[in-house]
N, C-alpha and C. Protein backbone atom coordinates (compact mmCIF):
# COMPACT_ATOMS: atom_id res chain seq x y z
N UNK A 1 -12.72 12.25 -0.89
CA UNK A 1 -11.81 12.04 -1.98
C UNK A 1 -11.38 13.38 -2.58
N UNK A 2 -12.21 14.52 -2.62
CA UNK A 2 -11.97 15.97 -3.43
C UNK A 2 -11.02 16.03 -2.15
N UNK A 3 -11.13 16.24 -1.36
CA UNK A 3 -10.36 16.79 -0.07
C UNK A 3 -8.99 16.47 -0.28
N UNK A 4 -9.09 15.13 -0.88
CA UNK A 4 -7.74 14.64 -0.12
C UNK A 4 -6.80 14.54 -1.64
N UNK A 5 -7.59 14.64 -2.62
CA UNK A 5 -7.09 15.52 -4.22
C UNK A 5 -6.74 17.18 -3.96
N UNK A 6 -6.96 17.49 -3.24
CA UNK A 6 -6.84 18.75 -2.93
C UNK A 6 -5.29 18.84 -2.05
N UNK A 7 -5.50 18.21 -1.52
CA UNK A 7 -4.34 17.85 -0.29
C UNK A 7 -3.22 17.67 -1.34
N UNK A 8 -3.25 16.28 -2.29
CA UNK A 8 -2.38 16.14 -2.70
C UNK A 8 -1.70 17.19 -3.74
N UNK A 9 -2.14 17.76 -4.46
CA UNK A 9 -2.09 19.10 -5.32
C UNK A 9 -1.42 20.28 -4.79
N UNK A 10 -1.65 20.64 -3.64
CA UNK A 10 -1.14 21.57 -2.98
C UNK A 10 -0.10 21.40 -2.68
N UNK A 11 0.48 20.18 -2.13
CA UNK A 11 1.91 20.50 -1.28
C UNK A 11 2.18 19.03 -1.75
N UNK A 12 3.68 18.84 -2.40
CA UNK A 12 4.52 17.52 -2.10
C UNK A 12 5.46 17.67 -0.82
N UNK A 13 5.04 17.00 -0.27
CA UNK A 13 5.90 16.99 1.23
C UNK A 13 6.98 16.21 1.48
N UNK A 14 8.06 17.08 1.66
CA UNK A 14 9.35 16.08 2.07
C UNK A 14 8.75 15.27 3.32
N UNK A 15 9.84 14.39 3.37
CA UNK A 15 10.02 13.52 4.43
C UNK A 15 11.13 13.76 5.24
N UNK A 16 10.92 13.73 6.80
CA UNK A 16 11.66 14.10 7.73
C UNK A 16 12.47 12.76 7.89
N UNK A 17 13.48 11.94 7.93
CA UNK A 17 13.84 10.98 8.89
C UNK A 17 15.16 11.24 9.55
N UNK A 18 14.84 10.46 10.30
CA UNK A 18 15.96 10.13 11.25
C UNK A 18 16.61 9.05 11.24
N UNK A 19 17.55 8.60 10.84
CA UNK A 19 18.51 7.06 11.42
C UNK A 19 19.61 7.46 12.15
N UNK A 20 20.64 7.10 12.06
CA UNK A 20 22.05 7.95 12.83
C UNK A 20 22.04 9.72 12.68
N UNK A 21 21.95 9.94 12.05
CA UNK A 21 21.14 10.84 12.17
C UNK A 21 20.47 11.62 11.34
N UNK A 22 20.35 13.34 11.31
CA UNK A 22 19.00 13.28 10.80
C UNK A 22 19.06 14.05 9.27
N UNK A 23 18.42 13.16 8.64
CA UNK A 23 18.51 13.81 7.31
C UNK A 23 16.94 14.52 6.83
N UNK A 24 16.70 15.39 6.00
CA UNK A 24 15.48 15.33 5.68
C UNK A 24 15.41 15.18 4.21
N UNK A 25 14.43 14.26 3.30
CA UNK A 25 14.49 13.59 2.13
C UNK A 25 13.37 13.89 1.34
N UNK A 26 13.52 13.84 0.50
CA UNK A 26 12.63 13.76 -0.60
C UNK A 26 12.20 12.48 -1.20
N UNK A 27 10.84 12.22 -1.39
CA UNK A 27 10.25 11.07 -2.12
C UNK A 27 11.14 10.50 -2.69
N UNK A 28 11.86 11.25 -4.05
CA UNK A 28 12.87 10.16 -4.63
C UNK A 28 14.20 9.68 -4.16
N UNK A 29 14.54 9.88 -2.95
CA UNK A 29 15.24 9.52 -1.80
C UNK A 29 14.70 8.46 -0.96
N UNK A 30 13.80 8.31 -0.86
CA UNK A 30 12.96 7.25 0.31
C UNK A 30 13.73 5.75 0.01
N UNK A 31 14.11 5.65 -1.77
CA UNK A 31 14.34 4.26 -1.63
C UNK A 31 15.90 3.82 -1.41
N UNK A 32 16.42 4.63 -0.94
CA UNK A 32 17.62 5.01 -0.49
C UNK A 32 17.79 4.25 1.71
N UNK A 33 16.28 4.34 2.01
CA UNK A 33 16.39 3.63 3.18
C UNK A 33 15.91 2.77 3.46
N UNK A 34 16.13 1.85 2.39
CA UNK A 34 15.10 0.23 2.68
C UNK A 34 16.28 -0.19 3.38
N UNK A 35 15.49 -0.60 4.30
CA UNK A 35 15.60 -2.31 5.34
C UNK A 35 16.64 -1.02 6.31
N UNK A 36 16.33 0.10 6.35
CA UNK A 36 16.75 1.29 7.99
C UNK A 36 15.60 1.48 8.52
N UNK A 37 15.77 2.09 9.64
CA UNK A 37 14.65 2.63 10.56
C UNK A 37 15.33 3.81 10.34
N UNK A 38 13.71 4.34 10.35
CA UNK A 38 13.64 5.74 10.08
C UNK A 38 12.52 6.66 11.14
N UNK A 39 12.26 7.74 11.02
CA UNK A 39 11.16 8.70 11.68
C UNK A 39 11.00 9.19 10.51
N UNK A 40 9.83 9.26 10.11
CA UNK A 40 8.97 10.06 9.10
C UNK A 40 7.97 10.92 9.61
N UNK A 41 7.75 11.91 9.23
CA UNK A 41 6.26 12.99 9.51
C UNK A 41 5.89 13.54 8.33
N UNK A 42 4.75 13.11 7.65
CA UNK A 42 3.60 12.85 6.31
C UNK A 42 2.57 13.30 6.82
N UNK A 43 1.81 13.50 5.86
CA UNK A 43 0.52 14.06 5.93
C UNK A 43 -0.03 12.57 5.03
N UNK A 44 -1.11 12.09 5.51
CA UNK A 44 -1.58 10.75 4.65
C UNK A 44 -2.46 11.39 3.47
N UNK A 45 -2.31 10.81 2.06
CA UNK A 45 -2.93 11.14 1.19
C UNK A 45 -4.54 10.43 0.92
N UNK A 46 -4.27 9.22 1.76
CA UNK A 46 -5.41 8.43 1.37
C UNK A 46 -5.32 7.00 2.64
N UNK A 47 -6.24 6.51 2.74
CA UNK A 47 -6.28 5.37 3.62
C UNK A 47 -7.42 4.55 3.78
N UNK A 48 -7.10 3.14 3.94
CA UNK A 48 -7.57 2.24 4.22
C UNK A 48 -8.28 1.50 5.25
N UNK A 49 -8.96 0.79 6.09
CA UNK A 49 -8.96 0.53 7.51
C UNK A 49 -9.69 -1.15 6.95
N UNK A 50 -8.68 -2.09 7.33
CA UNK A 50 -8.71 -3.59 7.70
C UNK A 50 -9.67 -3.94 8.67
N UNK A 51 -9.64 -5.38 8.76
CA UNK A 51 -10.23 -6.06 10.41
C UNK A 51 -8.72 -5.69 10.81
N UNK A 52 -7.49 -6.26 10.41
CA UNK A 52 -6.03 -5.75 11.17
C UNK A 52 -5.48 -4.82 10.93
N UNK A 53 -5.57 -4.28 9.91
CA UNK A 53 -4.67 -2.58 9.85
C UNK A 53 -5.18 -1.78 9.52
N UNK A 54 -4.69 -0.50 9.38
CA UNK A 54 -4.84 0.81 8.94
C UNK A 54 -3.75 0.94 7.64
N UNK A 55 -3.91 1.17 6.62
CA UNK A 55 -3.04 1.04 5.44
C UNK A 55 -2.93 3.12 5.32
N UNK A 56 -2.03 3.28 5.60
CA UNK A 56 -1.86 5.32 5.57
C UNK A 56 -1.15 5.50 4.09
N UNK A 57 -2.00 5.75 3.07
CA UNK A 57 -1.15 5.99 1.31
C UNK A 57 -0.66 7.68 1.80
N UNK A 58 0.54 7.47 0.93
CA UNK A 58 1.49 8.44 1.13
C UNK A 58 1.77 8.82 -0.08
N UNK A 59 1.55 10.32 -0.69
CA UNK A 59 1.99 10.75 -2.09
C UNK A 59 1.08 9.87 -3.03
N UNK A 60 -0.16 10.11 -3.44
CA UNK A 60 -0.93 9.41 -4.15
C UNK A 60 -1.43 8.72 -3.51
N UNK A 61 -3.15 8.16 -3.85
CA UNK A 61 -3.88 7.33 -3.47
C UNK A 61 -3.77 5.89 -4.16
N UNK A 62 -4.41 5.07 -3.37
CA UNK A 62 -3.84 3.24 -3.34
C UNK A 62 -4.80 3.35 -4.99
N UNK A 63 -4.20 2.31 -5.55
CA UNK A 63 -2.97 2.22 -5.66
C UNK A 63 -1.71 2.40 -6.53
N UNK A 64 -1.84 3.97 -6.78
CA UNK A 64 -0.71 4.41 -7.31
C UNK A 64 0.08 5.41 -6.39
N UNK A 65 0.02 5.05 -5.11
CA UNK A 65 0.45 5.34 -3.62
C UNK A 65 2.21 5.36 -4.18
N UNK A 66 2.93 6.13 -3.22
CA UNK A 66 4.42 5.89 -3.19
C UNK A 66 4.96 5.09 -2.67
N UNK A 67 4.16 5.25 -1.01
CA UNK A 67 4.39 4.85 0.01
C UNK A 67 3.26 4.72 1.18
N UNK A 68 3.41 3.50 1.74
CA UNK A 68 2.09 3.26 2.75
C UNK A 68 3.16 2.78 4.08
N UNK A 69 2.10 3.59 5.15
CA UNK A 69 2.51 2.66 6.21
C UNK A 69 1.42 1.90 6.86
N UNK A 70 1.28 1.15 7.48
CA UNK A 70 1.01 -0.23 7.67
C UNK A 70 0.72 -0.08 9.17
N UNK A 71 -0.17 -0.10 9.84
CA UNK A 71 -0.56 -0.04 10.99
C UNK A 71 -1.11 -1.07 11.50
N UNK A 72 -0.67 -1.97 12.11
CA UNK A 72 -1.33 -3.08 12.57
C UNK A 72 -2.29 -3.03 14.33
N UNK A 73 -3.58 -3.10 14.05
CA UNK A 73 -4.57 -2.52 14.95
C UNK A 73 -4.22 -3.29 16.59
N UNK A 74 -3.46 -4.27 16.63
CA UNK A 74 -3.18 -5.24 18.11
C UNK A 74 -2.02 -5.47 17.72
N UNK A 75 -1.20 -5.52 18.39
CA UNK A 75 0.36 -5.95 18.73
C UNK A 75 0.29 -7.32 19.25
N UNK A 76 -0.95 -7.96 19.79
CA UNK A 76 -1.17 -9.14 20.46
C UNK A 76 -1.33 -8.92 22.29
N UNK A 77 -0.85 -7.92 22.09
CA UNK A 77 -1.53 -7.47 23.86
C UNK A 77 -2.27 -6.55 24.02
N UNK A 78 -2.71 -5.74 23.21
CA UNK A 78 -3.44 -4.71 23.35
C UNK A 78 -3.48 -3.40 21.96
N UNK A 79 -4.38 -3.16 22.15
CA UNK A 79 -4.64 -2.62 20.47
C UNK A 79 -3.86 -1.26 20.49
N UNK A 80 -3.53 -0.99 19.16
CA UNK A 80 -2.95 0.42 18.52
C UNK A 80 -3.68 1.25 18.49
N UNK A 81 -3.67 2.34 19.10
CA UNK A 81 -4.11 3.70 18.53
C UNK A 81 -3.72 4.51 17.75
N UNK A 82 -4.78 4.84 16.84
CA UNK A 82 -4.24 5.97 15.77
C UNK A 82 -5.43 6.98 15.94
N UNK A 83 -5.01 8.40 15.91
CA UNK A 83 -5.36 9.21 15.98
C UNK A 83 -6.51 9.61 14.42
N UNK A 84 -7.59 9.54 14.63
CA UNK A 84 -8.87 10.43 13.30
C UNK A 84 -8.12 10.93 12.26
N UNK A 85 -7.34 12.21 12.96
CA UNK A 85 -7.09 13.40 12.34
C UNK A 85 -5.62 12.56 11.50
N UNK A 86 -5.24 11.92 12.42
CA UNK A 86 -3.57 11.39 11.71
C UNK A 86 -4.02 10.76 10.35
N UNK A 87 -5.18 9.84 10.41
CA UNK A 87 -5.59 8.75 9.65
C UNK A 87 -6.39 9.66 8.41
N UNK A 88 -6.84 10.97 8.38
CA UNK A 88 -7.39 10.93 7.13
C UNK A 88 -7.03 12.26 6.79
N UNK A 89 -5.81 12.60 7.11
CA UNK A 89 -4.85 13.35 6.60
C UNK A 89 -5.07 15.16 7.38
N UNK A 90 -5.83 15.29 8.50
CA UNK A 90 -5.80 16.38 9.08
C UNK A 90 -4.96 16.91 9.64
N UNK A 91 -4.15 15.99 10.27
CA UNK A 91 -3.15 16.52 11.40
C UNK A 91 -2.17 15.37 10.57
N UNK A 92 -0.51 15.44 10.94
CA UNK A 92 0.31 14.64 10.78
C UNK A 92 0.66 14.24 12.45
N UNK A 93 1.86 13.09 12.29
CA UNK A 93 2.52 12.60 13.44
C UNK A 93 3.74 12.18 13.01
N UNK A 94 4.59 11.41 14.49
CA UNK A 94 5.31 11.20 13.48
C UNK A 94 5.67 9.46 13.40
N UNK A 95 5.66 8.95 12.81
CA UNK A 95 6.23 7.25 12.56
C UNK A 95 7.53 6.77 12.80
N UNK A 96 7.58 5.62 13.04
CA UNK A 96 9.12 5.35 13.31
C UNK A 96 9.19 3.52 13.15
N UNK A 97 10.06 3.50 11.75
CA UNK A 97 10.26 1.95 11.58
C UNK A 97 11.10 1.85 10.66
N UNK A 98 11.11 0.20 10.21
CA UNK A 98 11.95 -0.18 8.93
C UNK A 98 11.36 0.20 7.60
N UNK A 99 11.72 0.96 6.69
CA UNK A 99 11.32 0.82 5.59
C UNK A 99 11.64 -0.76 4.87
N UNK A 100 10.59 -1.11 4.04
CA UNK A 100 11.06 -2.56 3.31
C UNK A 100 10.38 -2.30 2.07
N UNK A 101 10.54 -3.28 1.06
CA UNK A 101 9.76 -3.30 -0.07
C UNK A 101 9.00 -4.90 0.60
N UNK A 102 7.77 -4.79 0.36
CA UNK A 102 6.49 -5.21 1.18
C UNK A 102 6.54 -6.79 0.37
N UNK A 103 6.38 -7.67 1.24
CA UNK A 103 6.04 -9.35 -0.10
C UNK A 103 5.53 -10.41 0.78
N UNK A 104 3.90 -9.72 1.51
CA UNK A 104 3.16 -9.86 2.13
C UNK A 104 2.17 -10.50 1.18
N UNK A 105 1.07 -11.30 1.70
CA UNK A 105 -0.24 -11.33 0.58
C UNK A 105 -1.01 -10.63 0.68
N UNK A 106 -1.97 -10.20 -0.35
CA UNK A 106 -2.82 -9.07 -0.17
C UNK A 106 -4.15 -9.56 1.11
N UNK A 107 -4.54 -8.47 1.58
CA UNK A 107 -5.33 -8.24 2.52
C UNK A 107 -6.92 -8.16 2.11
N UNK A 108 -7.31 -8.94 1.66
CA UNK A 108 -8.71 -9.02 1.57
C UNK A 108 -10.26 -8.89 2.67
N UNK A 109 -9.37 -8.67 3.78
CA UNK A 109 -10.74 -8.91 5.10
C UNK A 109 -11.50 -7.72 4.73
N UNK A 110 -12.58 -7.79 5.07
CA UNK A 110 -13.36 -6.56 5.48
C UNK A 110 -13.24 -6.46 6.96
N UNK A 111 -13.35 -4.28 7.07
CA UNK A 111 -13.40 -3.58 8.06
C UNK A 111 -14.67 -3.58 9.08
N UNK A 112 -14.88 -4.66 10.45
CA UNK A 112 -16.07 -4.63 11.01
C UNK A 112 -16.21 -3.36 12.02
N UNK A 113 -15.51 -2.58 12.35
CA UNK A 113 -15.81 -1.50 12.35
C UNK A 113 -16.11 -0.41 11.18
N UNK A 114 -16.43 -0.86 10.08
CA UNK A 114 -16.43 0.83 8.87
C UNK A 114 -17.74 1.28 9.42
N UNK A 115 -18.66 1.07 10.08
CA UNK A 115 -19.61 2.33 10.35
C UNK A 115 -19.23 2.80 11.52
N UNK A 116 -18.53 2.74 12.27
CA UNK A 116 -18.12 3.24 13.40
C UNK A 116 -17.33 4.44 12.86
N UNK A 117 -16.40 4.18 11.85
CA UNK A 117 -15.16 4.97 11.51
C UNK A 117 -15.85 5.83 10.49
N UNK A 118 -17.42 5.23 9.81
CA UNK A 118 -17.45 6.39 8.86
C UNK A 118 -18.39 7.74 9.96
N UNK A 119 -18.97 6.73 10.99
CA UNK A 119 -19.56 8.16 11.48
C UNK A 119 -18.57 9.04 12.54
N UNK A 120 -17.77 8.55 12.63
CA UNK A 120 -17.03 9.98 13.03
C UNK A 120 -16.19 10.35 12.58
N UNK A 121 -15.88 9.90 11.21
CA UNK A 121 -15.31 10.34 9.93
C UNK A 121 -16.05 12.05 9.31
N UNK A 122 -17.18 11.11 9.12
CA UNK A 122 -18.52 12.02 8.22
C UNK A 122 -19.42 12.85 9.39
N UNK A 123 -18.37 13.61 9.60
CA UNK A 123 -19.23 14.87 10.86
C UNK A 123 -18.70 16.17 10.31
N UNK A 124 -19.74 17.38 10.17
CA UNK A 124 -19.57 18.50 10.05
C UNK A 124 -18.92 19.12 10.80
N UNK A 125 -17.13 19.66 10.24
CA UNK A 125 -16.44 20.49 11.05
C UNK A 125 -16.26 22.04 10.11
N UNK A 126 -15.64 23.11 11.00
CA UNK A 126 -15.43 24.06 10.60
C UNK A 126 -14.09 23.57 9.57
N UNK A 127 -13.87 24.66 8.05
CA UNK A 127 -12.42 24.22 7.14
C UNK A 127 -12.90 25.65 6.54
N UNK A 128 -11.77 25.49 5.86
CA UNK A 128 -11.44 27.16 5.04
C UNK A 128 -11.37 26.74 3.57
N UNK A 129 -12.22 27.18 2.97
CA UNK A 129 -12.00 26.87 1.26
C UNK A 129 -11.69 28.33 0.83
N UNK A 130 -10.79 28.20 -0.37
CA UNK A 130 -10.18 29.39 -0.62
C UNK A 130 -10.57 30.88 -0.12
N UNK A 131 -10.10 30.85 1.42
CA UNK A 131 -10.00 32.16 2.27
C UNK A 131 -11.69 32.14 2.71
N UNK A 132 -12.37 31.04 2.39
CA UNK A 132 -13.85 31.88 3.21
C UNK A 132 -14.02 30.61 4.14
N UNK A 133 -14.27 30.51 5.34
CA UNK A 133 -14.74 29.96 6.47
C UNK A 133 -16.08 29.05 5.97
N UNK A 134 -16.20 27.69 5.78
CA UNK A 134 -17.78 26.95 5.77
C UNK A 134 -17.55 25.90 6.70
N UNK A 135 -18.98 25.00 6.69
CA UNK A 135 -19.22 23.83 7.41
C UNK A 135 -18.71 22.87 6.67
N UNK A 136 -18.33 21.43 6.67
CA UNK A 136 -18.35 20.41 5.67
C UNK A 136 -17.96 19.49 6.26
N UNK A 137 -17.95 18.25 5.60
CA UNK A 137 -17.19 17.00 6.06
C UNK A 137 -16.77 16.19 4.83
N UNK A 138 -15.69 15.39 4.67
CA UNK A 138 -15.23 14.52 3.68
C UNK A 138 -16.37 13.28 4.26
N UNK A 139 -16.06 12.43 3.11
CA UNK A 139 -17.36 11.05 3.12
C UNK A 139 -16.42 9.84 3.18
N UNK A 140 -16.57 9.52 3.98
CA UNK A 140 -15.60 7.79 4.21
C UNK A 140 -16.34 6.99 3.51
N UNK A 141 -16.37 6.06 2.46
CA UNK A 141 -16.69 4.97 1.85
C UNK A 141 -15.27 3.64 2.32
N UNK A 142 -15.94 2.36 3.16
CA UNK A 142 -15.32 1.64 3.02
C UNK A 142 -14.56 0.99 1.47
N UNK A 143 -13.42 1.07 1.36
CA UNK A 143 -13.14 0.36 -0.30
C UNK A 143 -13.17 -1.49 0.01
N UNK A 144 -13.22 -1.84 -0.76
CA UNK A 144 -14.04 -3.24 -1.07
C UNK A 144 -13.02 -4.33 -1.68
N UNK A 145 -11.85 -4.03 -2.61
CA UNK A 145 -10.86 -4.24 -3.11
C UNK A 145 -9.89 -4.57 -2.41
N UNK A 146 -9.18 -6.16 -2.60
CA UNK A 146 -8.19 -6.13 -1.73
C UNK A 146 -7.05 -5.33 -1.79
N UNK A 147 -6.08 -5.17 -0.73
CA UNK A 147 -5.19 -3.90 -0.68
C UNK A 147 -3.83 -4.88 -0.86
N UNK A 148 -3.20 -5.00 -2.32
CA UNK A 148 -2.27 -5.73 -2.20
C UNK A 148 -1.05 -4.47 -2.13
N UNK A 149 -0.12 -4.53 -1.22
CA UNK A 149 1.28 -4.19 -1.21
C UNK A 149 2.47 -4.51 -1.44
N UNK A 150 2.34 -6.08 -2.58
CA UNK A 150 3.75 -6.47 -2.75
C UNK A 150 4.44 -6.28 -3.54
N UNK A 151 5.75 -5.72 -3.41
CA UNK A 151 7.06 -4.91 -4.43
C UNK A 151 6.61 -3.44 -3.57
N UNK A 152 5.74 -2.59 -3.06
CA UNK A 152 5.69 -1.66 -2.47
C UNK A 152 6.55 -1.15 -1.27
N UNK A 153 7.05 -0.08 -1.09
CA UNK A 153 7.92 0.40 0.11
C UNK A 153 7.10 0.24 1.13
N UNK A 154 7.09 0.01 2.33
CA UNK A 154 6.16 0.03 3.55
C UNK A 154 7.25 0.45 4.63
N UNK A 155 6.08 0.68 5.42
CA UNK A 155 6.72 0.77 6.90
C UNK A 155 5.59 0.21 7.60
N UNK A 156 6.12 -1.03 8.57
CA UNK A 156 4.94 -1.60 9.18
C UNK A 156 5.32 -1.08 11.04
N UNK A 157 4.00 -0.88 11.20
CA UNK A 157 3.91 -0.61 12.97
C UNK A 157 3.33 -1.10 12.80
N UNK A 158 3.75 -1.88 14.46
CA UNK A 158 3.34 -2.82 15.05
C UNK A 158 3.09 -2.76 16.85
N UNK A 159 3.99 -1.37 17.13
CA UNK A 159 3.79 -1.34 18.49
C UNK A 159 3.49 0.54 18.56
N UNK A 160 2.56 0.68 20.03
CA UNK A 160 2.17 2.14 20.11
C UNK A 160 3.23 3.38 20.17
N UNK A 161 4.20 2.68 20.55
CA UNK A 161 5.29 3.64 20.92
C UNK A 161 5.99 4.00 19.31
N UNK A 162 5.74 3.13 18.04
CA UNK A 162 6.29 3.82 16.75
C UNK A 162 5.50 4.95 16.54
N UNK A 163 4.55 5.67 16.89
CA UNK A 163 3.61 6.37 16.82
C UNK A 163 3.77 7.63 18.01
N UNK A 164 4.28 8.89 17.29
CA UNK A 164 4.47 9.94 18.35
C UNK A 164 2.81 10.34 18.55
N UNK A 165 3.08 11.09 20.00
CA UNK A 165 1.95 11.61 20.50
C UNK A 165 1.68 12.82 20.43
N UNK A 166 2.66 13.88 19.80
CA UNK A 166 2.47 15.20 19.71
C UNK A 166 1.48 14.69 17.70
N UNK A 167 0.44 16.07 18.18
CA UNK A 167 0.31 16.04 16.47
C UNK A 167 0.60 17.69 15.91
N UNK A 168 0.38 17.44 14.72
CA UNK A 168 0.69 18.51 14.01
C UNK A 168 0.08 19.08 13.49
N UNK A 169 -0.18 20.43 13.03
CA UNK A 169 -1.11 21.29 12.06
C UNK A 169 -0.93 20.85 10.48
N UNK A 170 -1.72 20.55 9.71
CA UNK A 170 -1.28 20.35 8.33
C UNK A 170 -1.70 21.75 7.62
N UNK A 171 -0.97 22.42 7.23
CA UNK A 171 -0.75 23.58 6.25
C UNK A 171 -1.60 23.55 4.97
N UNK A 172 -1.74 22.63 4.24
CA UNK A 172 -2.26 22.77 3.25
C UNK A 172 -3.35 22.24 3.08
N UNK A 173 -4.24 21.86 3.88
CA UNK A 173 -4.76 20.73 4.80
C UNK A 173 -6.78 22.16 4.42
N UNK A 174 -7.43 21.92 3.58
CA UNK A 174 -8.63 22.44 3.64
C UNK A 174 -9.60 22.63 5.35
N UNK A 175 -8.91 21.45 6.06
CA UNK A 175 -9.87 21.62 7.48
C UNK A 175 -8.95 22.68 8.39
């Protein structure tokens, strides 16, 4: 959680998208592309993990989040991958969907993988705290609270291919 308070503090990050073509936006622009497809590349501020999704908070943690995207773990033929580093804000990628304002019901399941995800969450990597080199790791706590998103902007994936495969360095990023 310090990590990812840290994250957010440091850098407000535009948003890249793409529709016809390519603009790059600012947060208070985003609601400017409901119900377009877009390409976004974010750094996640905070996140969630379902029995079905991955909830990625964008600009603030849930739930005074801006923006979440919505990762749904099976498409119905075969499951989604999301990348560690994408999911708890190390590396970015990039997304690609409809923005909507969300009027879904809230998501109450619990995550039967959270010890899977917290132990290779919660592993000692090399990060840089102001200019000196240490060991550390952020602490995954499953949250317990259902994750409601309705009136919220979303972007829901649903298939592997919304999900680029190049990743990215995050700049402001403590690891």
């Amino acid at each position: 959680m310090k990590r990812l308070l840290i994250i957010f503090f440091l850098g407000i990050l535009s948003v890249s998208c793409v529709s016809a073509q390519t603009d790059t936006i600012g947060l208070n622009q985003i609601h400017q592309y409901i119900n377009k497809t877009v390409t976004i590349k974010v750094q996640t501020s905070d996140f969630d993990s379902r029995a079905e999704c991955w909830y990625l908070y964008l600009f603030g943690f849930y739930p005074n989040q801006q923006f979440t995207i919505m990762v749904k773990k099976h498409n119905g033929t075969k499951p989604i991958k999301l990348n560690t580093d994408v999911l708890i804000g190390r590396q970015m990628a990039y997304f690609t969907g409809t923005i909507v304002n969300y009027d879904g019901q809230p998501d109450s399941s619990a995550n039967p993988d959270s010890k899977k995800l917290s132990n290779k969450i919660n592993v000692d990597r090399p990060m840089t705290i102001g200019g000196t080199p240490v060991m550390g790791h952020m602490i995954y706590k499953p949250k317990t609270t259902p994750v409601d998103l309705k009136g919220k902007l979303v972007m829901i994936i649903s298939d592997q291919k919304q999900i680029g495969k190049k990743l990215y360095p995050v700049i402001t990023s403590i690891y």
